[in-house]
C-alpha atoms as a PDB file:
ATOM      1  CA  UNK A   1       0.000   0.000   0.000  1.00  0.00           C
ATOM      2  CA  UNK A   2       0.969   3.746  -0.824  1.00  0.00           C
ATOM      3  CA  UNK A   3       1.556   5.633   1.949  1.00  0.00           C
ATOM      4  CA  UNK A   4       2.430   9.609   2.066  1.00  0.00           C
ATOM      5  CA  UNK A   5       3.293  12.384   4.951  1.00  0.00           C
ATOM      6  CA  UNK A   6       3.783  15.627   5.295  1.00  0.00           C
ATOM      7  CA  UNK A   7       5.946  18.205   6.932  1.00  0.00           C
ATOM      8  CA  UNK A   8       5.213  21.770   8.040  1.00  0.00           C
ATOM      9  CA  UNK A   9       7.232  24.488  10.227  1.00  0.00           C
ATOM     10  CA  UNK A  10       4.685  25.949  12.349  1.00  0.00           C
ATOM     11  CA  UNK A  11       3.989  29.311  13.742  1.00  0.00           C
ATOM     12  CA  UNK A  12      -0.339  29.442  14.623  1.00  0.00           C
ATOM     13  CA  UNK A  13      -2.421  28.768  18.001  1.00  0.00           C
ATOM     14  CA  UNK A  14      -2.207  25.235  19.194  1.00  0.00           C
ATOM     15  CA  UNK A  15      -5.918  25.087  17.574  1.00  0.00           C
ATOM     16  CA  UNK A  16      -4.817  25.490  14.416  1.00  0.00           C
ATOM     17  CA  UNK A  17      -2.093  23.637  14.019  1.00  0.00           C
ATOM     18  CA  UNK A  18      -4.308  20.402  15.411  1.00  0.00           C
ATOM     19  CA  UNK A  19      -6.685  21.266  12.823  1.00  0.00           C
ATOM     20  CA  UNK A  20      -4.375  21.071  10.369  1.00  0.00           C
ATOM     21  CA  UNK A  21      -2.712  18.069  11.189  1.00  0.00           C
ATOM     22  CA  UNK A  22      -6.290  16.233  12.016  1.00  0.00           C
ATOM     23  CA  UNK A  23      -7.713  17.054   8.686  1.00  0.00           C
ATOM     24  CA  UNK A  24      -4.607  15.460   6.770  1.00  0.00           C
ATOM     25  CA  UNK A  25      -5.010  12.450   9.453  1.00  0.00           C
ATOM     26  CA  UNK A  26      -8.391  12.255   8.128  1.00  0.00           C
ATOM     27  CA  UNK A  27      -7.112  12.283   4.737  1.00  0.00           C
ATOM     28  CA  UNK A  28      -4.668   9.116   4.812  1.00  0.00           C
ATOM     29  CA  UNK A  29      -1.598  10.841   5.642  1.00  0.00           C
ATOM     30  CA  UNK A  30       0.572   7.654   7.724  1.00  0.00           C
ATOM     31  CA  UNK A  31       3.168   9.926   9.194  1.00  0.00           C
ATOM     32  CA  UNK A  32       3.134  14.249  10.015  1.00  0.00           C
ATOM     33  CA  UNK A  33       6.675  15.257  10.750  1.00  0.00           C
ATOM     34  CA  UNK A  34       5.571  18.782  12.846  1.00  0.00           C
ATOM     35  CA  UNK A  35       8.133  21.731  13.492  1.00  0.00           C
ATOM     36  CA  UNK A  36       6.829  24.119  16.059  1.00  0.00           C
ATOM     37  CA  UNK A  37       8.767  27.398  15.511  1.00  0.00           C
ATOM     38  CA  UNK A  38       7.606  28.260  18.805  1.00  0.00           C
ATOM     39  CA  UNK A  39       9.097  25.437  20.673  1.00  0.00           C
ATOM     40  CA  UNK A  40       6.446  26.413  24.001  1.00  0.00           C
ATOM     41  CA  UNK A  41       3.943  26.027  22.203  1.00  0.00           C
ATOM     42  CA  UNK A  42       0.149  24.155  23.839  1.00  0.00           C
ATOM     43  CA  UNK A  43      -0.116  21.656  20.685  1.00  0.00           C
ATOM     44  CA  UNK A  44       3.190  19.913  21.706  1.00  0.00           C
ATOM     45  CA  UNK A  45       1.631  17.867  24.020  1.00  0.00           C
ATOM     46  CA  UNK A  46      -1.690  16.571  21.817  1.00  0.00           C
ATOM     47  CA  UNK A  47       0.733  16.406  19.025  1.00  0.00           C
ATOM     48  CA  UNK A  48       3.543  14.212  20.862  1.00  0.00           C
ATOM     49  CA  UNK A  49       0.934  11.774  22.518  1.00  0.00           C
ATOM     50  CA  UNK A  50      -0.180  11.084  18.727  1.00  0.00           C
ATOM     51  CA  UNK A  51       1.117   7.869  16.945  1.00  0.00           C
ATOM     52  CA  UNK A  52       1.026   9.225  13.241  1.00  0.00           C
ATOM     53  CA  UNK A  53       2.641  12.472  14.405  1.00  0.00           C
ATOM     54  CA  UNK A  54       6.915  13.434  15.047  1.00  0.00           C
ATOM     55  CA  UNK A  55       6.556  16.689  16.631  1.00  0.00           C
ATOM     56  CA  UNK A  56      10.148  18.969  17.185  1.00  0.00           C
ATOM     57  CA  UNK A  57      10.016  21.957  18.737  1.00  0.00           C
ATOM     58  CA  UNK A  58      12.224  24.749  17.051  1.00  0.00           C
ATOM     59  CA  UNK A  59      14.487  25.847  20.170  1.00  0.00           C
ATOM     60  CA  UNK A  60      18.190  26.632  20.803  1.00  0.00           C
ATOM     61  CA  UNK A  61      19.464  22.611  20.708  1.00  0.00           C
ATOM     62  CA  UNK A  62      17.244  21.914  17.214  1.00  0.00           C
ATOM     63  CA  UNK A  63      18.474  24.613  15.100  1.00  0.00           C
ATOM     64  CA  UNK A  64      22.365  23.931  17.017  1.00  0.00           C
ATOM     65  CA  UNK A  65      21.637  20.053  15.592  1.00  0.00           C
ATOM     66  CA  UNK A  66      20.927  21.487  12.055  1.00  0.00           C
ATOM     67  CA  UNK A  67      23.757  23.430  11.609  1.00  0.00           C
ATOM     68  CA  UNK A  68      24.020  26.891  13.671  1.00  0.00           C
ATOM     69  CA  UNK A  69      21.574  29.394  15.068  1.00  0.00           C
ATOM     70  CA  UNK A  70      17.972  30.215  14.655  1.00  0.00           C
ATOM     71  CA  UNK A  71      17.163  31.518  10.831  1.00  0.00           C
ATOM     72  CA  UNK A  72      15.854  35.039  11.074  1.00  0.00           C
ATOM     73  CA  UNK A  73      13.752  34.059   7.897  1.00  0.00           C
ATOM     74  CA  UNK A  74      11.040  31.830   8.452  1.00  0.00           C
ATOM     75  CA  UNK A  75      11.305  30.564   4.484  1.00  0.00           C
ATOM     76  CA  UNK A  76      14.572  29.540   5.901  1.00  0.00           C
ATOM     77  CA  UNK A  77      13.286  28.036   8.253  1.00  0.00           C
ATOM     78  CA  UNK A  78      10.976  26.492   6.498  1.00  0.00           C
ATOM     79  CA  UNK A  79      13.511  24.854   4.290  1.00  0.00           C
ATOM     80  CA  UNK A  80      15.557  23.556   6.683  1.00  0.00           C
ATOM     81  CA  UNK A  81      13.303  21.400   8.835  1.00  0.00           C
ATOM     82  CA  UNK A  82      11.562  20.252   5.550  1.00  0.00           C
ATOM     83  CA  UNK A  83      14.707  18.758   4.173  1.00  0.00           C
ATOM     84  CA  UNK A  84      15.715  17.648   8.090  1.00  0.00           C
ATOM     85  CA  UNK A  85      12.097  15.482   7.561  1.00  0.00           C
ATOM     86  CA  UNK A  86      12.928  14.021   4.281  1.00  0.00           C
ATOM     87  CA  UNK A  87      16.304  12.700   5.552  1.00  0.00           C
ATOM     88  CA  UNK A  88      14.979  10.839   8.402  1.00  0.00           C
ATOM     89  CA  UNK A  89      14.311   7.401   8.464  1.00  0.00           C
ATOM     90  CA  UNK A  90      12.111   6.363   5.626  1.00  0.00           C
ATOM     91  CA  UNK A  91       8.247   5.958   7.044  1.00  0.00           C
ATOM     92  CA  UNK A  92       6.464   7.102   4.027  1.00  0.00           C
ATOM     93  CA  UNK A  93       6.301   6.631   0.569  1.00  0.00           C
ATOM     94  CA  UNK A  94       5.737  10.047  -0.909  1.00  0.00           C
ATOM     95  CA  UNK A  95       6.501  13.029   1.476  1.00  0.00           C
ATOM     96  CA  UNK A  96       4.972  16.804   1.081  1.00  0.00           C
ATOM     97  CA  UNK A  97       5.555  19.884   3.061  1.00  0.00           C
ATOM     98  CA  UNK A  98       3.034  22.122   3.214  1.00  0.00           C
ATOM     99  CA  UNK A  99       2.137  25.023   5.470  1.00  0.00           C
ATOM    100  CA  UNK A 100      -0.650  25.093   7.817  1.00  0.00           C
ATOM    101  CA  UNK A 101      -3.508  27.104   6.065  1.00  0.00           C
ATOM    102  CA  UNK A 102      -3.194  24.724   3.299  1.00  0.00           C
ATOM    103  CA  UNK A 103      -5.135  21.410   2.815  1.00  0.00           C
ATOM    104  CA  UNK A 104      -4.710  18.717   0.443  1.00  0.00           C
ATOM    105  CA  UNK A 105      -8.468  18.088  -1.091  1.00  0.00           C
ATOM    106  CA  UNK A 106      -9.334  15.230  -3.537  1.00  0.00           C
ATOM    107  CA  UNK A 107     -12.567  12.965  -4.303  1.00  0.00           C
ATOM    108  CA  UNK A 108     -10.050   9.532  -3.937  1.00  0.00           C
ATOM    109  CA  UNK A 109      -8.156   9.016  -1.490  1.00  0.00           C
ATOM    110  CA  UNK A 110      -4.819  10.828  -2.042  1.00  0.00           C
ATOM    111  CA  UNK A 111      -2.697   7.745  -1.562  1.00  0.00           C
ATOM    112  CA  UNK A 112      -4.257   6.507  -4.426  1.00  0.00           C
ATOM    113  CA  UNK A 113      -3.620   8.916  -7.106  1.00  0.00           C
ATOM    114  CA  UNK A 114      -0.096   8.747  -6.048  1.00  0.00           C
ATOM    115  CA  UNK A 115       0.138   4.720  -6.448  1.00  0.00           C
ATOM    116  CA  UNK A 116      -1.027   5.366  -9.495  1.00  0.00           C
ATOM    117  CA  UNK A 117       1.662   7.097 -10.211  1.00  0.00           C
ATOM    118  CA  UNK A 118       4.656   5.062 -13.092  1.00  0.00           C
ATOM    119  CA  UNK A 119       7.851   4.441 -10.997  1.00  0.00           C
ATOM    120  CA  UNK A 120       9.576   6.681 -12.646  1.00  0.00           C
ATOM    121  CA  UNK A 121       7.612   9.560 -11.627  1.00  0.00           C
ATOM    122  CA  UNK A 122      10.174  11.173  -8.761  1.00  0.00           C
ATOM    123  CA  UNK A 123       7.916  14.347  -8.309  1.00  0.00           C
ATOM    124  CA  UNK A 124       4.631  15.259  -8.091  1.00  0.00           C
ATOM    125  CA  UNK A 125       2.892  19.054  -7.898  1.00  0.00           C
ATOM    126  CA  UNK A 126      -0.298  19.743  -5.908  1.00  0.00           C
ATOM    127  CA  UNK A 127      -1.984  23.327  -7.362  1.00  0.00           C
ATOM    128  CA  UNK A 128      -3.313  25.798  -5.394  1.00  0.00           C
ATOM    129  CA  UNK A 129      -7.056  26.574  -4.960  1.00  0.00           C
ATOM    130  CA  UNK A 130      -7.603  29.944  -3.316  1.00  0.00           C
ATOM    131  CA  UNK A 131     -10.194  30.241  -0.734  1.00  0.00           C
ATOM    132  CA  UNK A 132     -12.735  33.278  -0.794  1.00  0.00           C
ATOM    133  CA  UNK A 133     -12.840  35.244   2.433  1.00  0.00           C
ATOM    134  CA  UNK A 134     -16.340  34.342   4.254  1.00  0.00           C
ATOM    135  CA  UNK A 135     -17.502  31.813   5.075  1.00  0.00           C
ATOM    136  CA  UNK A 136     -14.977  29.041   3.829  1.00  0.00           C
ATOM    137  CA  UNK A 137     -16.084  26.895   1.733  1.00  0.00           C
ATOM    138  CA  UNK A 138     -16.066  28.809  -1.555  1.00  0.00           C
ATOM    139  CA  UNK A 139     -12.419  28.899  -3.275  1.00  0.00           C
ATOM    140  CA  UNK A 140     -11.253  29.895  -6.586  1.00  0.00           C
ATOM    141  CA  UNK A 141      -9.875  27.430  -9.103  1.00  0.00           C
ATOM    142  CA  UNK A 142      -6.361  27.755 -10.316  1.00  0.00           C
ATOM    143  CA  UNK A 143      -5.765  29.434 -14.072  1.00  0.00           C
ATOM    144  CA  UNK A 144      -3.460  27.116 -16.167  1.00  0.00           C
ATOM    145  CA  UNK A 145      -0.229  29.369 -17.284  1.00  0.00           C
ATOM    146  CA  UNK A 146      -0.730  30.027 -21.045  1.00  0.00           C
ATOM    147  CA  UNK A 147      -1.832  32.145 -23.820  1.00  0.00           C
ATOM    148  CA  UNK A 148      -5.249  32.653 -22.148  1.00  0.00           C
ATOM    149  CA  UNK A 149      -4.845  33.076 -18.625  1.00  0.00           C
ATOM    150  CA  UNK A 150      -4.271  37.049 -18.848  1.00  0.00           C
ATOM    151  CA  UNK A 151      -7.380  37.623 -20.772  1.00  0.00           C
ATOM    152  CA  UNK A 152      -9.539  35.265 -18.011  1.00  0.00           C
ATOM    153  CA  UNK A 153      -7.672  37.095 -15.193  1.00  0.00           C
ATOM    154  CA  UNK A 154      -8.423  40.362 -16.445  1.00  0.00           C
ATOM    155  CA  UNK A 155     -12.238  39.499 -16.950  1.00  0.00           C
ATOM    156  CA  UNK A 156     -12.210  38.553 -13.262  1.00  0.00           C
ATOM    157  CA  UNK A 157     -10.583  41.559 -11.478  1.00  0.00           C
ATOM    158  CA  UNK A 158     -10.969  44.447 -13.917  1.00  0.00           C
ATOM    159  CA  UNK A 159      -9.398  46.986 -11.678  1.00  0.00           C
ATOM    160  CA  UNK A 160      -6.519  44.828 -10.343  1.00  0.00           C
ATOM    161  CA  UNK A 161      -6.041  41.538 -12.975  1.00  0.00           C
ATOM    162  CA  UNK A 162      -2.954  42.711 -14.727  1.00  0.00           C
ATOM    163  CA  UNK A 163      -0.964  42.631 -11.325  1.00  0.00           C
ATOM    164  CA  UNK A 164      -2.423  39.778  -9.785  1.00  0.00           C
ATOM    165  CA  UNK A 165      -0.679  36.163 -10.596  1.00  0.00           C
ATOM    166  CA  UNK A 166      -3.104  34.038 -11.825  1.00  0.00           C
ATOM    167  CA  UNK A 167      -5.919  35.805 -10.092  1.00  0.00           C
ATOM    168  CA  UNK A 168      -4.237  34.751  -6.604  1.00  0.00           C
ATOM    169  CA  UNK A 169      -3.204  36.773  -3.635  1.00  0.00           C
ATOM    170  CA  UNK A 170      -1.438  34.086  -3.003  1.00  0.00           C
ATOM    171  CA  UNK A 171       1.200  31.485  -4.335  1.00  0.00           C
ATOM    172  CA  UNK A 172       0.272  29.600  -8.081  1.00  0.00           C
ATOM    173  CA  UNK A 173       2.893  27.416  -7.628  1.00  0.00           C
ATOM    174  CA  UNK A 174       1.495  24.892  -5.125  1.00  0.00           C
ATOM    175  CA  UNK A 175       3.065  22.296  -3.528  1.00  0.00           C
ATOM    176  CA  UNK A 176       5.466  19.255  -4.747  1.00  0.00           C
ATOM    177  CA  UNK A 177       5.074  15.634  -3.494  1.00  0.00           C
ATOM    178  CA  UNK A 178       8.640  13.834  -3.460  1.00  0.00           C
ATOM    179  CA  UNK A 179       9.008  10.318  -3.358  1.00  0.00           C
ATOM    180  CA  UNK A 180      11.286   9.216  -0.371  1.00  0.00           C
ATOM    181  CA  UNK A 181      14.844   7.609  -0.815  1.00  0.00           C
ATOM    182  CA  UNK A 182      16.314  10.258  -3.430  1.00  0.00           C
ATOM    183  CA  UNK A 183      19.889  10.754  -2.018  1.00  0.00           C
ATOM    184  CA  UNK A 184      20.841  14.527  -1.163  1.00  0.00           C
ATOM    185  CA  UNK A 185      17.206  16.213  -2.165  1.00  0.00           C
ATOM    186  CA  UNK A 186      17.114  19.809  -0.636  1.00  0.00           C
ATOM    187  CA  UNK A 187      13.685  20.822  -0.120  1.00  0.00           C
ATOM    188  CA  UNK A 188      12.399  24.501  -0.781  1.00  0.00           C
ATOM    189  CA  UNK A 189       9.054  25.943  -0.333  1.00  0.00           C
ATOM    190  CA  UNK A 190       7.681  24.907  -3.618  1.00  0.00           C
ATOM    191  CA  UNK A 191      10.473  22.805  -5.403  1.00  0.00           C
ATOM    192  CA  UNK A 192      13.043  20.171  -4.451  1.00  0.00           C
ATOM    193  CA  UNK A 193      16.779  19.908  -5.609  1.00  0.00           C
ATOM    194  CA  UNK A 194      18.888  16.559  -6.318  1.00  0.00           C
ATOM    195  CA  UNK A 195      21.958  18.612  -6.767  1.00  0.00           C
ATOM    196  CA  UNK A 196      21.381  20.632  -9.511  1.00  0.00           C
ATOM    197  CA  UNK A 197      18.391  19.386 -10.817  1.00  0.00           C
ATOM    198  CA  UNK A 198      15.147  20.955 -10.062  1.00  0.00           C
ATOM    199  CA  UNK A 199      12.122  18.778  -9.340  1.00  0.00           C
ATOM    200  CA  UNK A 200      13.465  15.514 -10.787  1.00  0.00           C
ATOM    201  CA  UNK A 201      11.537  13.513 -12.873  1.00  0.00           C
ATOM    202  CA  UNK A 202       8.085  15.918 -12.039  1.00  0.00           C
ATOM    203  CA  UNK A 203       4.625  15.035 -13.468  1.00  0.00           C
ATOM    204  CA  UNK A 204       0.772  17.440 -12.354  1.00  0.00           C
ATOM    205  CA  UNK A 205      -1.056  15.582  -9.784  1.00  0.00           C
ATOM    206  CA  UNK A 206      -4.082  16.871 -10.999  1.00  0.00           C
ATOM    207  CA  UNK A 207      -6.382  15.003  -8.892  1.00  0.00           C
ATOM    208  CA  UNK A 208      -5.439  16.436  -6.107  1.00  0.00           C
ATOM    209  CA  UNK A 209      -6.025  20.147  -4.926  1.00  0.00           C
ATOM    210  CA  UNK A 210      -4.378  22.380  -2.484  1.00  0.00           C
ATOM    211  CA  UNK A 211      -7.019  24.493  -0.748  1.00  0.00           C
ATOM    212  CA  UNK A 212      -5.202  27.290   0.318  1.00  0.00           C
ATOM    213  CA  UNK A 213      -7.289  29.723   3.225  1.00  0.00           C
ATOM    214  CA  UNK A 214      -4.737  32.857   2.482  1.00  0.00           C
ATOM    215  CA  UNK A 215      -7.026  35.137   3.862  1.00  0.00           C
ATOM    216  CA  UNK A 216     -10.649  34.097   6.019  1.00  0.00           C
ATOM    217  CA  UNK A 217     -11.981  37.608   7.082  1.00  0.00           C
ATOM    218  CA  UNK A 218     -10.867  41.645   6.226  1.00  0.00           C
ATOM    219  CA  UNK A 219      -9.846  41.660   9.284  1.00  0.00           C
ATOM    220  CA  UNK A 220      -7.464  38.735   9.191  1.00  0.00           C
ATOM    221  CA  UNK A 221      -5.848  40.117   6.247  1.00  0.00           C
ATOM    222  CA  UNK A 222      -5.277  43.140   7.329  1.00  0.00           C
ATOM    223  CA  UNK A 223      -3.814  41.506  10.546  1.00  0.00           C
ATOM    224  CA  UNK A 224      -0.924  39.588   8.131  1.00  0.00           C
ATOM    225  CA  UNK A 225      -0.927  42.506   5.949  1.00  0.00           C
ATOM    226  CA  UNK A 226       2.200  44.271   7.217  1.00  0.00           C
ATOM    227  CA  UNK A 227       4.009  41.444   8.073  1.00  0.00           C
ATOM    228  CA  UNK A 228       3.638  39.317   4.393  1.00  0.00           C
ATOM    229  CA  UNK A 229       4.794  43.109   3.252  1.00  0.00           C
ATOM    230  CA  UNK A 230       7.879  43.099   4.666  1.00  0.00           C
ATOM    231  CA  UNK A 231       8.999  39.543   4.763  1.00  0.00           C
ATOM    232  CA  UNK A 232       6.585  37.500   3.789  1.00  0.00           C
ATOM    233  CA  UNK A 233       4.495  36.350   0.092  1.00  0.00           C
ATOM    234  CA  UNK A 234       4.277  40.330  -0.548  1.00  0.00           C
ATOM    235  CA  UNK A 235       7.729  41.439  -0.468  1.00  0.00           C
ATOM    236  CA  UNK A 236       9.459  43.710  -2.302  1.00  0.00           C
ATOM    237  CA  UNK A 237      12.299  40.986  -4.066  1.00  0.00           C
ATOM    238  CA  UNK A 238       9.144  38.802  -5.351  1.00  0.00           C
ATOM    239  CA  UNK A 239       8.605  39.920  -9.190  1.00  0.00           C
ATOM    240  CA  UNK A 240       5.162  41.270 -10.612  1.00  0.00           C
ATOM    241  CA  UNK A 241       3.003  39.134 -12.729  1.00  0.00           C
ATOM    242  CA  UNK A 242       3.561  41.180 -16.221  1.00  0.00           C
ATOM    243  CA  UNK A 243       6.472  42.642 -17.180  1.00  0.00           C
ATOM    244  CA  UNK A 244       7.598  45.505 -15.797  1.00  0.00           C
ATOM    245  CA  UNK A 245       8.110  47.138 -19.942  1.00  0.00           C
ATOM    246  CA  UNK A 246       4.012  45.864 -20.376  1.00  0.00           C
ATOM    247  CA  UNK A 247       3.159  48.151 -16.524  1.00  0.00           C
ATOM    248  CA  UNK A 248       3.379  45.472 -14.333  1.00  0.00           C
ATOM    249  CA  UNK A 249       3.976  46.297 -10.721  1.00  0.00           C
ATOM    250  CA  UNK A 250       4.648  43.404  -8.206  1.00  0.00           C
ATOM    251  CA  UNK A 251       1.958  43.072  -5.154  1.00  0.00           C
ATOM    252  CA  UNK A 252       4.379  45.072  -2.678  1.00  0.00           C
ATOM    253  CA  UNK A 253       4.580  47.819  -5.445  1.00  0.00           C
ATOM    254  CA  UNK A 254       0.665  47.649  -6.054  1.00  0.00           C
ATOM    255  CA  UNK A 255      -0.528  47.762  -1.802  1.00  0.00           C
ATOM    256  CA  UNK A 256       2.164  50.778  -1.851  1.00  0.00           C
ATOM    257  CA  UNK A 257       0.363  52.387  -4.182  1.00  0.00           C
ATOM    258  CA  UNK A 258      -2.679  52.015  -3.215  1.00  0.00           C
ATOM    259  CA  UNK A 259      -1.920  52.723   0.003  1.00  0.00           C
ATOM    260  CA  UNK A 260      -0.656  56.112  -0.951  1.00  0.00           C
ATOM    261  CA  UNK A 261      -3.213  56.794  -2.765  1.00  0.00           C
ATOM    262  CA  UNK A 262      -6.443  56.424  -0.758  1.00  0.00           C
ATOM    263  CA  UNK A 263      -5.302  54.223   2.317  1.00  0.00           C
ATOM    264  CA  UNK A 264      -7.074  51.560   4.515  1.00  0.00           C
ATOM    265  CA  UNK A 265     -10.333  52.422   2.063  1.00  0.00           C
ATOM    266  CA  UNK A 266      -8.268  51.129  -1.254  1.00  0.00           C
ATOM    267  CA  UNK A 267      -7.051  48.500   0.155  1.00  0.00           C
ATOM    268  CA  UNK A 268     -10.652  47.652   1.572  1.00  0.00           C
ATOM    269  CA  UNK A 269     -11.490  47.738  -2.363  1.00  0.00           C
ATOM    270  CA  UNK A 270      -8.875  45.454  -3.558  1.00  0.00           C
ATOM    271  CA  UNK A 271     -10.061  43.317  -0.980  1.00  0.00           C
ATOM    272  CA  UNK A 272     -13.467  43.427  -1.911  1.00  0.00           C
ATOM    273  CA  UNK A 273     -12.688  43.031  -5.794  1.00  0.00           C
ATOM    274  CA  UNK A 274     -10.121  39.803  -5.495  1.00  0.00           C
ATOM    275  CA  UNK A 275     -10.380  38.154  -2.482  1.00  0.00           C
ATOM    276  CA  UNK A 276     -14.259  38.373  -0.647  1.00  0.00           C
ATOM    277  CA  UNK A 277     -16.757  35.662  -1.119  1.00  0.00           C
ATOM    278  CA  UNK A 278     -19.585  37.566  -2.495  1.00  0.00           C
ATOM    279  CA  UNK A 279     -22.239  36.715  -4.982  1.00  0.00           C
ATOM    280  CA  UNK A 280     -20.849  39.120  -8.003  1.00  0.00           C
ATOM    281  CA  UNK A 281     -17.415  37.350  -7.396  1.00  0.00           C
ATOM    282  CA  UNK A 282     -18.943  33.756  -7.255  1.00  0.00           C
ATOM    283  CA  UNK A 283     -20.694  34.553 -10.569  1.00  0.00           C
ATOM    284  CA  UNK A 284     -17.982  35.917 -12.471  1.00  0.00           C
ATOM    285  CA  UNK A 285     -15.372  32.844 -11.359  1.00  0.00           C
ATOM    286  CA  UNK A 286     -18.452  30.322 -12.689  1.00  0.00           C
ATOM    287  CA  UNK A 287     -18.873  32.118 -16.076  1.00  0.00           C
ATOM    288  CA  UNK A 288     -15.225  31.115 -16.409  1.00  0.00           C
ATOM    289  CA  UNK A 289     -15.502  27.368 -14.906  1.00  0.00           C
ATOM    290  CA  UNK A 290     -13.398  28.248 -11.901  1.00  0.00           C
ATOM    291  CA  UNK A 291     -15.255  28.457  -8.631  1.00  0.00           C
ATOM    292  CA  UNK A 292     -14.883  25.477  -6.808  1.00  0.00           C
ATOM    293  CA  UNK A 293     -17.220  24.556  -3.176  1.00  0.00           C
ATOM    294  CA  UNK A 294     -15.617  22.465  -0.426  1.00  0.00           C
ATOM    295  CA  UNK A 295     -16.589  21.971   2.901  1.00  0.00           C
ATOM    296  CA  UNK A 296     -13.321  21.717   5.280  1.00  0.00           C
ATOM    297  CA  UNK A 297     -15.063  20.962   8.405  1.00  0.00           C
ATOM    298  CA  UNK A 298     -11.839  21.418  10.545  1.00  0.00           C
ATOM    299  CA  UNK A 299     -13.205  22.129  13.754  1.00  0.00           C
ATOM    300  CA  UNK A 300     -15.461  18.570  13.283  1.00  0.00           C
ATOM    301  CA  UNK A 301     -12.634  16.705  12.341  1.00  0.00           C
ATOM    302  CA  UNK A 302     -10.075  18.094  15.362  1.00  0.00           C
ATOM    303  CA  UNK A 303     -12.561  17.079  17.704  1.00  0.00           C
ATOM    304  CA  UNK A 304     -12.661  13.660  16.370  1.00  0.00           C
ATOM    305  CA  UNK A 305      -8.879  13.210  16.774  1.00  0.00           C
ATOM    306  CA  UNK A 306      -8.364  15.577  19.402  1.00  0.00           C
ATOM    307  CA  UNK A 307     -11.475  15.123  21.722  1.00  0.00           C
ATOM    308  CA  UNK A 308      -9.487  16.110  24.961  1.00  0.00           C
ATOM    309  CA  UNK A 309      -8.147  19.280  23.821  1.00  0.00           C
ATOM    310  CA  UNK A 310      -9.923  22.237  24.765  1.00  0.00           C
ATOM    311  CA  UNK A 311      -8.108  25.590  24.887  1.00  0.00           C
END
């Protein structure tokens, strides 16, 4: 039988983090190798007393065992423990990491579209679907790269399309499955490297979906807003969607702008255009075949797995 994991470096409430790790539970996954970046955090204990789950936390002696200090970058970070998980002893067949507002979603079991996999497959990538900001369970499909995929964006977010990846606050990159036992595979935040090969041997797993809850309310948004900014998936280094010759501005160079411009209000609009689960943006992603419904149900499923938790 197929069996898969995954890893994540985690920085959330202890209620969080167990429901993320009880909905992949729920989904098959045999073995969750858990980095807790803060090392006092309450999940350790739920988390340790689980038999699917290898919890670390991320003090002074784990990051001394991996090399030196503490990584002021969390992508570091990030990196680091997920290529410390793959080099442990072999438990799993295929092994993922993923971080914890993301959730693998399929109709099959997700072990099985990976046996189905031919052995020569080393690499497999999970896209992204983004959620809308409401009530959950609406999320918007991701846009194949190709000759089309500006004029659908464009259609979607009149006002804000030409800057806006693939019509995603967010990553369009996903995730990457990699079959254990490659020697010296460096994992990154959405590739691996066998030396200096990228993503060996790498096929779509297109039955599978990453639902990826980026941003739930306005207010949580605007909560992460400053800090994905500065150093995290807004920052200045990442590049805009269309050239820079064509207009393009990157997302840091668009929220400064609008910012400066008219403040907390356009930013509320941009919001409100791209992200919120209304009916007018539900309508326009099904004209286009890309609004997709799912039900997480996380708090249902942490109770099942966690019933004794409670803070």
């Amino acid at each position: 039988m197929t069996t898969w994991g995954l890893s994540s470096t985690i920085l959330a409430p202890a209620r969080e983090i167990l429901r993320f790790v009880a909905y992949h539970i729920e989904s098959g996954a045999h073995r969750l190798y858990i980095y807790l970046d803060d090392p006092d955090s309450d999940a350790f204990a739920p988390l340790k007393a689980h038999p699917k789950i290898r919890v670390t936390r991320c003090d002074a002696q784990h990051w001394q065992k991996l090399g030196g200090k503490r990584p002021e970058k969390h992508q570091v970070r990030q990196s680091r423990n997920a290529t410390h998980a793959y080099a442990r002893r072999t438990e799993v067949d295929w092994l993922i990491h993923m971080d914890a507002d993301e959730f693998l979603v399929s109709d099959a079991p997700v072990a099985d579209a990976l046996a189905a996999l031919p052995a020569t497959v080393q690499t497999a990538r999970v896209r992204p679907m983004e959620q809308l900001a409401g009530e959950g369970r609406h999320f918007k499909a991701f846009v194949p790269n190709g000759p089309d995929r500006a004029q659908i964006v464009n259609r979607l977010y009149p006002n804000y399309g030409p800057h806006i990846k693939g019509g995603f606050l967010s990553h369009v990159a996903g995730k990457l499955f990699a079959r254990t036992g490659l020697e010296g595979l460096d994992v990154r935040i959405h590739n691996v490297f066998q030396g200096k090969v990228m993503n060996p041997a790498e096929v779509e797993l297109d039955q599978v979906d990453l639902a990826h809850c980026h941003a739930k309310t306005w207010e949580d948004w605007l909560s992460s807003y400053r800090y994905r900014l500065e150093k995290g998936s807004y920052r200045a280094e990442l590049a805009p969607a269309m050239p820079r010759e064509a207009g393009g501005l990157s997302l840091h160079e668009l929220f400064r702008f609008i910012e400066a411009d008219s403040g907390e209000a356009g930013l509320r609009a941009f919001y409100r255009e791209v992200a919120e689960d209304s009916a007018d943006l539900r309508a326009r992603l099904e004209a286009q075949g890309l609004l997709r419904t799912h039900a997480l149900n996380l708090d249902e499923i942490m109770t099942r797995h966690f019933p004794d938790f409670t803070t």
